[in-house]
Structure formats: structure tokens, C-alpha cells
PDB file of N, CA and C in Angstrom:
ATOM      1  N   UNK A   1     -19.080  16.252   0.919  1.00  0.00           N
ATOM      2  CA  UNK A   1     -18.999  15.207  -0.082  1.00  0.00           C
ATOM      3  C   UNK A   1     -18.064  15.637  -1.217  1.00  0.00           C
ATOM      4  N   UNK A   2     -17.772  17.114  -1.742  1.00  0.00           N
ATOM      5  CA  UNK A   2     -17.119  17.257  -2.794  1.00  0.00           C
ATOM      6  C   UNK A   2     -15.888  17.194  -2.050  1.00  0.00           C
ATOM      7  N   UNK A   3     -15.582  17.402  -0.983  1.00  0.00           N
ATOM      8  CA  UNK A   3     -13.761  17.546  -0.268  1.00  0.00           C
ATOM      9  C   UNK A   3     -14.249  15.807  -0.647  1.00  0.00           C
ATOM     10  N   UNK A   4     -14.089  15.062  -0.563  1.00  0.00           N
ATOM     11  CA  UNK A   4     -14.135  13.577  -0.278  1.00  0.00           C
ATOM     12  C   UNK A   4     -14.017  13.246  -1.746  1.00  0.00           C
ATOM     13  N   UNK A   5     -14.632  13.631  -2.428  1.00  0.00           N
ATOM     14  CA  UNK A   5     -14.765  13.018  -3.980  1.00  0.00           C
ATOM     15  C   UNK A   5     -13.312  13.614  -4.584  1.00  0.00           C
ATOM     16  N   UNK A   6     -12.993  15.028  -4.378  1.00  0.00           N
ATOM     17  CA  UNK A   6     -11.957  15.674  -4.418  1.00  0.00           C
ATOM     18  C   UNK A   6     -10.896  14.656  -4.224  1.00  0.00           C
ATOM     19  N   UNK A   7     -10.699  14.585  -3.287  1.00  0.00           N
ATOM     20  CA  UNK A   7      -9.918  13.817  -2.332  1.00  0.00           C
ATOM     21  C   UNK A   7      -9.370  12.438  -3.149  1.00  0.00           C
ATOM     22  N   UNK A   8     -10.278  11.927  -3.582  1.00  0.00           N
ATOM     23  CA  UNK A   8     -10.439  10.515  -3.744  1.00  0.00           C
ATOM     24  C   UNK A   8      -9.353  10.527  -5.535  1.00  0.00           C
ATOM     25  N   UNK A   9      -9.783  11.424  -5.998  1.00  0.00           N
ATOM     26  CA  UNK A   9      -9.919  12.067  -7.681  1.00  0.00           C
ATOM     27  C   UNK A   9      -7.536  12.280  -7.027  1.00  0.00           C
ATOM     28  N   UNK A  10      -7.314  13.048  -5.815  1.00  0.00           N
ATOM     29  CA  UNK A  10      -6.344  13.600  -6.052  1.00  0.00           C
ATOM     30  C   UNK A  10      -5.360  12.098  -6.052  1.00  0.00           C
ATOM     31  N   UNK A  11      -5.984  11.325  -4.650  1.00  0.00           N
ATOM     32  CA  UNK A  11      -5.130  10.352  -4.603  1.00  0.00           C
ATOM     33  C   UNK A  11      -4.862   9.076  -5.364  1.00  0.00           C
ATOM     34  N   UNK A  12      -6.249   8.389  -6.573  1.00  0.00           N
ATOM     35  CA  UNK A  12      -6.405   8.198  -7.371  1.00  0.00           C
ATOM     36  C   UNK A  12      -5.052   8.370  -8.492  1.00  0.00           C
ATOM     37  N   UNK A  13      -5.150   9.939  -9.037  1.00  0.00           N
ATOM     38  CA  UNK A  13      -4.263  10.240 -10.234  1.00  0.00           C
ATOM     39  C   UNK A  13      -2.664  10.102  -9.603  1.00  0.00           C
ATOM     40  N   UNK A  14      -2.428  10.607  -8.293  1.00  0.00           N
ATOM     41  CA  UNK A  14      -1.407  10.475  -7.814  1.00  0.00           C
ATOM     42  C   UNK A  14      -0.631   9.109  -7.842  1.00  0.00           C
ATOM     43  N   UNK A  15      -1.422   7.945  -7.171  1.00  0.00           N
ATOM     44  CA  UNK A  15      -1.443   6.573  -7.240  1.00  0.00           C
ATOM     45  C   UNK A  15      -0.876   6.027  -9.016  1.00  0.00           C
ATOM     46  N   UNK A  16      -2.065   6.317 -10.226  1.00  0.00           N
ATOM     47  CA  UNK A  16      -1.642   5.873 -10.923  1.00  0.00           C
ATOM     48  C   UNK A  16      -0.792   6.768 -11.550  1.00  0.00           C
ATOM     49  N   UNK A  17      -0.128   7.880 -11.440  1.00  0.00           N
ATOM     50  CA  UNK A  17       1.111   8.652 -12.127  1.00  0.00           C
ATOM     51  C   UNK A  17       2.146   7.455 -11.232  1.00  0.00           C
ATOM     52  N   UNK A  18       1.968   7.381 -10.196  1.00  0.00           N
ATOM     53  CA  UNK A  18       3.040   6.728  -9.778  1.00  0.00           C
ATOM     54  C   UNK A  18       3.356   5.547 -10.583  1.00  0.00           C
ATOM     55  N   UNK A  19       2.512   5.062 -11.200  1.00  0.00           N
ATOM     56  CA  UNK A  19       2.404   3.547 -11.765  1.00  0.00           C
ATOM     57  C   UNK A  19       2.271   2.795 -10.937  1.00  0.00           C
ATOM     58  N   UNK A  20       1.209   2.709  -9.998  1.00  0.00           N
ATOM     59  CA  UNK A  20       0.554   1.834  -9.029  1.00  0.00           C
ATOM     60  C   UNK A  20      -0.594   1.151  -9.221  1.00  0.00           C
ATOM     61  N   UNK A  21      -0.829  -0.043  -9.862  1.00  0.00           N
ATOM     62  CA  UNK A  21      -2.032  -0.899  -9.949  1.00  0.00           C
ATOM     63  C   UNK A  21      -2.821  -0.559  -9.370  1.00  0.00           C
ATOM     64  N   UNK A  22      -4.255  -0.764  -9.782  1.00  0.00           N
ATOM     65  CA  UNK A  22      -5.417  -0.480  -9.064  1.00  0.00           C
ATOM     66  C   UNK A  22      -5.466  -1.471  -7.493  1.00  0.00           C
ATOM     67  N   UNK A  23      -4.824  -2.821  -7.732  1.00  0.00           N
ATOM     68  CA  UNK A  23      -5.099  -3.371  -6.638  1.00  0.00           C
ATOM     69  C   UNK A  23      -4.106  -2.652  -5.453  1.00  0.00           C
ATOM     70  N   UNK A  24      -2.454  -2.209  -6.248  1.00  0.00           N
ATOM     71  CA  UNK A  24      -1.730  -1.832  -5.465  1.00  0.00           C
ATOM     72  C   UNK A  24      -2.056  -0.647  -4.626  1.00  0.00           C
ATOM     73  N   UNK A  25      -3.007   0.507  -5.325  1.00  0.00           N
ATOM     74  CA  UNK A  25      -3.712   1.479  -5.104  1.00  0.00           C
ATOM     75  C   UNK A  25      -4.131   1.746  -3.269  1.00  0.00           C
ATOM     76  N   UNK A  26      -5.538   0.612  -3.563  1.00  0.00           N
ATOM     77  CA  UNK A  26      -6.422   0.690  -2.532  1.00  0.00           C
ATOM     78  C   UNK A  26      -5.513   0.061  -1.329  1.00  0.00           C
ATOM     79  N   UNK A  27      -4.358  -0.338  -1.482  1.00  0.00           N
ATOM     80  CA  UNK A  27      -3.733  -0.944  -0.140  1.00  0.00           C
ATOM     81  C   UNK A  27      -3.381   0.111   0.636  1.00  0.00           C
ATOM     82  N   UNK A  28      -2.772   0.938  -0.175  1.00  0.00           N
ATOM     83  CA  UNK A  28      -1.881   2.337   0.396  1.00  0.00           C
ATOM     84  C   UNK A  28      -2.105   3.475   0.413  1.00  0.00           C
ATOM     85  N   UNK A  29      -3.573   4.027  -0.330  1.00  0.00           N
ATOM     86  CA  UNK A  29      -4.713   4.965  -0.142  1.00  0.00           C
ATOM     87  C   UNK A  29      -4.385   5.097   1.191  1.00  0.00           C
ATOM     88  N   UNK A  30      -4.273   6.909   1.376  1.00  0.00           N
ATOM     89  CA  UNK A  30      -4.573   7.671   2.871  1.00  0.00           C
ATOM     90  C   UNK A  30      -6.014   8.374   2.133  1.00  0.00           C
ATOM     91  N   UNK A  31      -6.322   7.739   3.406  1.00  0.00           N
ATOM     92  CA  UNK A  31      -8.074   8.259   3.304  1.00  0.00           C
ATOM     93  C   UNK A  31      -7.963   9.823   4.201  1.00  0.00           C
ATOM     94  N   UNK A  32      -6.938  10.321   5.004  1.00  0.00           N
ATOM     95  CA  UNK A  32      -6.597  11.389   5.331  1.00  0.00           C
ATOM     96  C   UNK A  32      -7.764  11.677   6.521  1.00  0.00           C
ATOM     97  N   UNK A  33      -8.785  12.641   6.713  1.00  0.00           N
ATOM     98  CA  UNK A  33      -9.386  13.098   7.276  1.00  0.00           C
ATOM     99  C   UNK A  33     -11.153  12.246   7.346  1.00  0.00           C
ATOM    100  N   UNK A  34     -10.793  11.452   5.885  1.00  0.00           N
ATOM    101  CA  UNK A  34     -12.047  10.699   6.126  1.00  0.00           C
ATOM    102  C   UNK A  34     -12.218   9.215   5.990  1.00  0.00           C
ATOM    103  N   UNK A  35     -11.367   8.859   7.365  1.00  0.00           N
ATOM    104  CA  UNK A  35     -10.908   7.556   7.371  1.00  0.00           C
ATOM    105  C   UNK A  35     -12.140   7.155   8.127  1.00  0.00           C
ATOM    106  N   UNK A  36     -12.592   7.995   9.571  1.00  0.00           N
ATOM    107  CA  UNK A  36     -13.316   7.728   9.904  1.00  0.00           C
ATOM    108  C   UNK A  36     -14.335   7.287   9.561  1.00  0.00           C
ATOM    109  N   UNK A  37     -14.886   8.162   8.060  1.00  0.00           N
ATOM    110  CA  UNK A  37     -16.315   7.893   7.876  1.00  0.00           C
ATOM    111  C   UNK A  37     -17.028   6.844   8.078  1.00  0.00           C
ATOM    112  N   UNK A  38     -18.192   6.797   7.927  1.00  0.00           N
ATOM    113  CA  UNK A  38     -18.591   5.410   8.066  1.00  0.00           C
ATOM    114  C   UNK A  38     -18.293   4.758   6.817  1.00  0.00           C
ATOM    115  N   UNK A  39     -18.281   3.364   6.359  1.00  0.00           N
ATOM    116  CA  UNK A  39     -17.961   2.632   5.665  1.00  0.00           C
ATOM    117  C   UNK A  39     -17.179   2.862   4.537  1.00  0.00           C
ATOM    118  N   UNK A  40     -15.941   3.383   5.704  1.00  0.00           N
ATOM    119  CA  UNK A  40     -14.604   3.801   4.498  1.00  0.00           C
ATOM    120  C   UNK A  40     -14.278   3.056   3.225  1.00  0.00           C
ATOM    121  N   UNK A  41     -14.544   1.870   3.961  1.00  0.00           N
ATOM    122  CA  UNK A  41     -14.204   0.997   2.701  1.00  0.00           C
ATOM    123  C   UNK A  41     -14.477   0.983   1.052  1.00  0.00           C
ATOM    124  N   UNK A  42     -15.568   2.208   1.127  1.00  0.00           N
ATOM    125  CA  UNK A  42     -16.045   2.279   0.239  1.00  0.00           C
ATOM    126  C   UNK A  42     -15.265   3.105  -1.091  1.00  0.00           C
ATOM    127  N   UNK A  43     -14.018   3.209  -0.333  1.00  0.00           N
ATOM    128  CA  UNK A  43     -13.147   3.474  -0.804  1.00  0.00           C
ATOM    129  C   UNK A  43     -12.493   2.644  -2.368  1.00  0.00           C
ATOM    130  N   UNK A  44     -12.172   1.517  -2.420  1.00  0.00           N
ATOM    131  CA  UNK A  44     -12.350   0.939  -3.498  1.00  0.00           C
ATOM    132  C   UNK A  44     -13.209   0.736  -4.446  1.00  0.00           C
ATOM    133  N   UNK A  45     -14.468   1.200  -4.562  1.00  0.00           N
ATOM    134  CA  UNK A  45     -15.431   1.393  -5.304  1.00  0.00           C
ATOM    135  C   UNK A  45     -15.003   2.828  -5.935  1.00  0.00           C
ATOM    136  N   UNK A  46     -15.090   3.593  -5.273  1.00  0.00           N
ATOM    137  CA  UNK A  46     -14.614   5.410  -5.687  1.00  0.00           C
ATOM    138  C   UNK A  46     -12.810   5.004  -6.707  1.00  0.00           C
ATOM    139  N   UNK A  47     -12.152   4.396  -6.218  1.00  0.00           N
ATOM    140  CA  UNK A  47     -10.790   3.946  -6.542  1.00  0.00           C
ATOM    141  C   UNK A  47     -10.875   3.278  -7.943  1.00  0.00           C
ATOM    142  N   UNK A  48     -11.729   2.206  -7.877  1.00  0.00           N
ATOM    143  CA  UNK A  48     -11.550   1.658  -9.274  1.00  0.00           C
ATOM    144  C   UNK A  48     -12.838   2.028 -10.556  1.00  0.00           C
ATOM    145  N   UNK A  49     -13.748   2.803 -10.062  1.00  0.00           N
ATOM    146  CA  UNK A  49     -14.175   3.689 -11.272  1.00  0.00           C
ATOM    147  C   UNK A  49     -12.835   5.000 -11.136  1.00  0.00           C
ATOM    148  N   UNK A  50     -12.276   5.161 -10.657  1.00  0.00           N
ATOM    149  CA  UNK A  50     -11.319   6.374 -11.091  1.00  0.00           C
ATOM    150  C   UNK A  50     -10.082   5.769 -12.070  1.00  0.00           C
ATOM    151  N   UNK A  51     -10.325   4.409 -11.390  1.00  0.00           N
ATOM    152  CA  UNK A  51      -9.090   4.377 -12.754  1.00  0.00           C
ATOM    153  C   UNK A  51      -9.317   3.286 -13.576  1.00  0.00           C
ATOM    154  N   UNK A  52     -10.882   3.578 -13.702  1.00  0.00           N
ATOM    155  CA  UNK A  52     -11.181   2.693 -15.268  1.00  0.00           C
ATOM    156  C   UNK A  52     -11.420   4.064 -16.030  1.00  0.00           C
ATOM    157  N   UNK A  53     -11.631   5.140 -15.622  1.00  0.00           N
ATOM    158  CA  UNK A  53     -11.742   6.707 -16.151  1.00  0.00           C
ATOM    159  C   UNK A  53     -10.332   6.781 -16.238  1.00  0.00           C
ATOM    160  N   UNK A  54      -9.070   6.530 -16.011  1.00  0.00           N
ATOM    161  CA  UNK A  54      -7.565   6.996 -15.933  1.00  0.00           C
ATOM    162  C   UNK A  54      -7.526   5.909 -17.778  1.00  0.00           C
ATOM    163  N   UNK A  55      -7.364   4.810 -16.958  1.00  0.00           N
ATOM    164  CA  UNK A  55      -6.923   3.835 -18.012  1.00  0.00           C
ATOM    165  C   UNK A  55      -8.110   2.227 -17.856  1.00  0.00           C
ATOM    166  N   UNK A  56      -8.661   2.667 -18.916  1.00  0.00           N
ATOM    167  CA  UNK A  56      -9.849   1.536 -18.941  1.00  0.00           C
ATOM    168  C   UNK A  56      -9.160   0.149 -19.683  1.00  0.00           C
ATOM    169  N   UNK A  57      -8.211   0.097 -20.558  1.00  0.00           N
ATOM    170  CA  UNK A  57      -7.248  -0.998 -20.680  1.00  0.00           C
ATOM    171  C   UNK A  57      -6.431  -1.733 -19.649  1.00  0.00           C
ATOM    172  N   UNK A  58      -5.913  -0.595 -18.821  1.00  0.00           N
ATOM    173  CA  UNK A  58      -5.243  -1.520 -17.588  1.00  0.00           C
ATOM    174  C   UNK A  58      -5.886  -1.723 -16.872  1.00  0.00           C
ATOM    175  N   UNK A  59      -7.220  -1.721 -16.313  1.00  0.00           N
ATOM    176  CA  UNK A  59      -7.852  -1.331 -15.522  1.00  0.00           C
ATOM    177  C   UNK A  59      -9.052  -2.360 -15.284  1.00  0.00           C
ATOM    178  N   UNK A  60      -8.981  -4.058 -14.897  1.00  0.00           N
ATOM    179  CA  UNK A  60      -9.837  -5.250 -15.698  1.00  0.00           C
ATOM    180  C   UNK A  60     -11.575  -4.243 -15.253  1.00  0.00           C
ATOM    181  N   UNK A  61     -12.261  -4.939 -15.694  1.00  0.00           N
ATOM    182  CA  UNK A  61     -13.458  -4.653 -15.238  1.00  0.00           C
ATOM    183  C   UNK A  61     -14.212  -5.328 -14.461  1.00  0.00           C
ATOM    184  N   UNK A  62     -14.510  -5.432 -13.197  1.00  0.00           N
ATOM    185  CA  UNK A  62     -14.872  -5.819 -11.811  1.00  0.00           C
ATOM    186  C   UNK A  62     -15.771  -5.995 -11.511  1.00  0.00           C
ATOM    187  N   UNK A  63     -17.069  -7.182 -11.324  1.00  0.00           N
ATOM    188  CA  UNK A  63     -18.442  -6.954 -11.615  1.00  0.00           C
ATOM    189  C   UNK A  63     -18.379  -6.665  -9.716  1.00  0.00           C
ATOM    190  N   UNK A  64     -19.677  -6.650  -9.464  1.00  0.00           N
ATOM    191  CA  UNK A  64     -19.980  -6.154  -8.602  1.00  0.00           C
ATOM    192  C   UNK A  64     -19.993  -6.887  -7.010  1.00  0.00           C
ATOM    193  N   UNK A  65     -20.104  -7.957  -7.183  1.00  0.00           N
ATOM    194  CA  UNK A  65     -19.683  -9.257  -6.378  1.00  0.00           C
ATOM    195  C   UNK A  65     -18.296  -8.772  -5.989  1.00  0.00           C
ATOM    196  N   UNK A  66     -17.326  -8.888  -6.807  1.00  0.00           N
ATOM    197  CA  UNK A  66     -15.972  -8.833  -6.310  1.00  0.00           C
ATOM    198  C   UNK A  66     -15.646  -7.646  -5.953  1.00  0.00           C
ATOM    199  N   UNK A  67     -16.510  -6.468  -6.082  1.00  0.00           N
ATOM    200  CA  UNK A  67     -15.947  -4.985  -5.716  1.00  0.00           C
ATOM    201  C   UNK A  67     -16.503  -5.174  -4.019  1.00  0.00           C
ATOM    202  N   UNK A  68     -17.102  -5.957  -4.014  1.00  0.00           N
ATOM    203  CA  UNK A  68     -17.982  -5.696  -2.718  1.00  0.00           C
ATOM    204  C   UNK A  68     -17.367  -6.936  -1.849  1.00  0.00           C
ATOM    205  N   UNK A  69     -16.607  -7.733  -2.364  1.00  0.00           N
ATOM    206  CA  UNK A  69     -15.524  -8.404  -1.881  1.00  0.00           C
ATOM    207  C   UNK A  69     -13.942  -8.052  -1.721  1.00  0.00           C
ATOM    208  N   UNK A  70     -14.031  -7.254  -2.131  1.00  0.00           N
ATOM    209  CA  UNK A  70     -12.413  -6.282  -1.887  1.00  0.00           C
ATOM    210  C   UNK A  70     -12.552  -5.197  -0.763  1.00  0.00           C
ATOM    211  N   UNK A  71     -14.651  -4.669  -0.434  1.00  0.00           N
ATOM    212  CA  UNK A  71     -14.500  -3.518   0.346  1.00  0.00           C
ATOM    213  C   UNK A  71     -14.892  -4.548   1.467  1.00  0.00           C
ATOM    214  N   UNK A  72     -15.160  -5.500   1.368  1.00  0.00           N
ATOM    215  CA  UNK A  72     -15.038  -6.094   2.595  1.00  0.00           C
ATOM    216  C   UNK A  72     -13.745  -6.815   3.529  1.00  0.00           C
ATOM    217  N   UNK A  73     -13.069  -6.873   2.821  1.00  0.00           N
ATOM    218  CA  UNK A  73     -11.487  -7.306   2.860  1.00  0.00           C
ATOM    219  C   UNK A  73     -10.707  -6.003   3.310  1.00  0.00           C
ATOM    220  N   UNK A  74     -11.372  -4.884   2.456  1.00  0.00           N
ATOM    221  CA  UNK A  74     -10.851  -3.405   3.322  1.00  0.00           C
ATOM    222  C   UNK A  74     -10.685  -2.967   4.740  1.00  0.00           C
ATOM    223  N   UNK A  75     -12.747  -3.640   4.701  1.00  0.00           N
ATOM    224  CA  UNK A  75     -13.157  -2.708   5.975  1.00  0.00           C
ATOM    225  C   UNK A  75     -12.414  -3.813   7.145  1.00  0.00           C
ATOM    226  N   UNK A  76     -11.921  -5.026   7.101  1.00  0.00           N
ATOM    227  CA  UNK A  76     -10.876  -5.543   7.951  1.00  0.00           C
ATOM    228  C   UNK A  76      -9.877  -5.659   8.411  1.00  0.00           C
ATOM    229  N   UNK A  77      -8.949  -4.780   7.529  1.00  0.00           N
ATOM    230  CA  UNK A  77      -7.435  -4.187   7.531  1.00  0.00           C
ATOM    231  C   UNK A  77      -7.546  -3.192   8.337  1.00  0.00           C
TER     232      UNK A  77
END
């Protein structure tokens, strides 16, 4: 779990140094070694608390309905 949280934390800061929107973010996230996991998707949840911790101004705030509507839109890509 810490390689994964790790993980998440590297590609996260990487993403937004790049100046990549949070939405632009989760499109192009390499989940790397833990793509497999089960319900990868959960990936955008880990993604956008990391970058309301980066930049909580750019960063809208997402109630919980729609986070769980973006990881479902994930887990279909």
C-alpha cells in the first residue's frame, strides 16, 4: 500500500509540475504496476485529494457523487 500511495503522490506532482489539470491528470495517469489492482479506478479519488493538497484554488471541490462518477467513467476506458 505505501509503493501505491508513493506512486500515486509521484505521478500526481509530476502531472501538476507539468501544468496538467486535474481532469487532464487522471486521463494519462500510468498506474504502472498497479493497474491491475482491483478497482483501479480508484485512482481519481487518490488524484484529486492530491491536488487539492498541491493547489486547493485550482483544484474545484468535487462532492462525492461526481468523484464516484468520474471512477466509474475510469473503470470503462
Amino acid at each position: 500500500m505505501r509503493g501505491y500511495l508513493t506512486h500515486v503522490i509521484e505521478q500526481a506532482d509530476a502531472a501538476h509540475a507539468r501544468g496538467l489539470t486535474f481532469q487532464e491528470a487522471i486521463e494519462v495517469v500510468d498506474l504502472g504496476e498497479y493497474a491491475t489492482w482491483l478497482d483501479a479506478e480508484r485512482i481519481v479519488v487518490n488524484f484529486h485529494r492530491r491536488y487539492r493538497e498541491l493547489d486547493p484554488a485550482a483544484t474545484p471541490e468535487l462532492d462525492q457523487m461526481r468523484l464516484m462518477a468520474m471512477m466509474a467513467q475510469k473503470g470503462l476506458s
